[in-house]
C-alpha atoms as a PDB file:
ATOM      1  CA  UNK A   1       9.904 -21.066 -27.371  1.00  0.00           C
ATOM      2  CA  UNK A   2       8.694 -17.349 -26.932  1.00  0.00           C
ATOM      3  CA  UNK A   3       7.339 -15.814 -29.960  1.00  0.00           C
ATOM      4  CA  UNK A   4       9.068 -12.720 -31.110  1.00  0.00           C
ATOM      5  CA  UNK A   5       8.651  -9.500 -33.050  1.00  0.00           C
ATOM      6  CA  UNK A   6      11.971  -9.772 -35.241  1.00  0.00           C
ATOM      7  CA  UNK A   7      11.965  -6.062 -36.231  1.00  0.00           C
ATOM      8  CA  UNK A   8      11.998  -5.413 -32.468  1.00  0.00           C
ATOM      9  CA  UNK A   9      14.019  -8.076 -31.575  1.00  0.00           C
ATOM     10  CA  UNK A  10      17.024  -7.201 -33.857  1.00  0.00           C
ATOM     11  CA  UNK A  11      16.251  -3.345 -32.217  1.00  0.00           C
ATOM     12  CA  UNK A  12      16.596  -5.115 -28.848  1.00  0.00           C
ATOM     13  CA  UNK A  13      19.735  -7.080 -29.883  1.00  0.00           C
ATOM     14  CA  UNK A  14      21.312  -3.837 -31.405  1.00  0.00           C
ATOM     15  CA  UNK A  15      20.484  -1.849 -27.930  1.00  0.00           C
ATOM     16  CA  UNK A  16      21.779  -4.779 -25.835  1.00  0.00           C
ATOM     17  CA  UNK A  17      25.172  -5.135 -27.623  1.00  0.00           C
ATOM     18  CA  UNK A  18      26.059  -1.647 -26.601  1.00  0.00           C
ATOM     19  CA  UNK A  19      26.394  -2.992 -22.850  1.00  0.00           C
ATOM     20  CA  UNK A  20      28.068  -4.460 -20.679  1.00  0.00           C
ATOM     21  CA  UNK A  21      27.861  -8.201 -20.305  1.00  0.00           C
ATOM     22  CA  UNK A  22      28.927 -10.644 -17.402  1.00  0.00           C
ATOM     23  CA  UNK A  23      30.387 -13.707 -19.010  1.00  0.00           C
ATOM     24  CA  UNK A  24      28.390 -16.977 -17.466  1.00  0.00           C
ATOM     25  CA  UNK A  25      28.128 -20.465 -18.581  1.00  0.00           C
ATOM     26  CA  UNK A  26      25.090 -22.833 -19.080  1.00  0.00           C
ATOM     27  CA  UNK A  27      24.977 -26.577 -20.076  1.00  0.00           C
ATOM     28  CA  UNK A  28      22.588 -26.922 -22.578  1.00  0.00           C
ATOM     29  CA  UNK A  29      21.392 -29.998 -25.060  1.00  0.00           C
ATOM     30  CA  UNK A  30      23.044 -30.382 -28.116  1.00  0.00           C
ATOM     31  CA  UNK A  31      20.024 -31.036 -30.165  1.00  0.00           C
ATOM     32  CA  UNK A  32      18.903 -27.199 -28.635  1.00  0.00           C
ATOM     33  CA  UNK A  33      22.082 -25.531 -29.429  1.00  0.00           C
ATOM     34  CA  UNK A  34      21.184 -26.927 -32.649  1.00  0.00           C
ATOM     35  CA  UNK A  35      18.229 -25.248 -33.152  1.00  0.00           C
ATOM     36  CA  UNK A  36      18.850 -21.769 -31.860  1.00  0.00           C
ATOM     37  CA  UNK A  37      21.571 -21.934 -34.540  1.00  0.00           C
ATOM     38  CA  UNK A  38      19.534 -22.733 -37.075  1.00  0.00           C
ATOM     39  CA  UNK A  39      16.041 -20.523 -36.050  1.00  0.00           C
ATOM     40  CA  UNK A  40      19.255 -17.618 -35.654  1.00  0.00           C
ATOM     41  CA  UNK A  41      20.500 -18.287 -39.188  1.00  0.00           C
ATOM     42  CA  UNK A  42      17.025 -18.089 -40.464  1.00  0.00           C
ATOM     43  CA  UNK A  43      16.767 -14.826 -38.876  1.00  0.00           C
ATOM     44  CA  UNK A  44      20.337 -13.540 -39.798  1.00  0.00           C
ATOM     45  CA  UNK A  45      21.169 -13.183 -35.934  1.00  0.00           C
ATOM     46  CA  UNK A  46      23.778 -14.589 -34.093  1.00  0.00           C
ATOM     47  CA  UNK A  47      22.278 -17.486 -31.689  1.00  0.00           C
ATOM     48  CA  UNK A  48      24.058 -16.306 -28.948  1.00  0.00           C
ATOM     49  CA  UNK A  49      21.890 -13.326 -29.186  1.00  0.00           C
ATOM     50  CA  UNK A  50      18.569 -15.484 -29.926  1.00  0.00           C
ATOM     51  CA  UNK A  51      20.022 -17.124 -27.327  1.00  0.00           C
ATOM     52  CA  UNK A  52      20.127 -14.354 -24.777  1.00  0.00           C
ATOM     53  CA  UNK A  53      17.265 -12.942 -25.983  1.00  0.00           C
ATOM     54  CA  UNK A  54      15.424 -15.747 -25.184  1.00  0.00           C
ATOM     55  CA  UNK A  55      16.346 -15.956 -21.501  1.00  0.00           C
ATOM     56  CA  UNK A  56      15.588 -12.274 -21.102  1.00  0.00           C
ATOM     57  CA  UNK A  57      11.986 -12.043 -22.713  1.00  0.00           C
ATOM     58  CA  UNK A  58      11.360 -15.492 -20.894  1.00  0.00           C
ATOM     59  CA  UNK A  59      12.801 -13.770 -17.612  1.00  0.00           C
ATOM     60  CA  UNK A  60      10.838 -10.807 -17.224  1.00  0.00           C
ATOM     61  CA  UNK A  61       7.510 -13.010 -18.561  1.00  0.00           C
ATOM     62  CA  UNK A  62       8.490 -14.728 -15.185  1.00  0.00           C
ATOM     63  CA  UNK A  63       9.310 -12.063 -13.017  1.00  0.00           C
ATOM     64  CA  UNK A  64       5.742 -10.170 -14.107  1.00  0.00           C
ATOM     65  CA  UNK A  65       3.996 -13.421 -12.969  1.00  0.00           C
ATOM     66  CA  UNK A  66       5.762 -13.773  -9.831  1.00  0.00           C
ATOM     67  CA  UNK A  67       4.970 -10.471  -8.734  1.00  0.00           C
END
């Protein structure tokens, strides 16, 4: 999993919640669902926003290598 600052990562969370989201879908393990829950709880964030959090730090990680 990608390591993140929490202090900026709540700041990030915060920010993106004030925009506009496209509703999407993904199919995901059980046993991972699991633990974003849990890793969220720990951090007193919601895991859908661990969740998306994840996918957009792993995202641009991706797109910087790619370019």
């Amino acid at each position: 999993m990608a390591h993140f600052e929490w202090d900026e990562g709540n700041k990030k969370a915060r920010e993106a919640a004030k925009t506009r989201k496209v509703p999407t879908s993904v199919a995901l393990p059980p046993e991972l669902i699991q633990d974003l829950k849990d890793v969220a709880a720990k951090k007193g964030v919601p895991y859908q926003i661990l969740m998306r959090m994840c996918i957009i730090d792993g995202f641009k990680k991706f797109k910087q290598k790619e370019l």
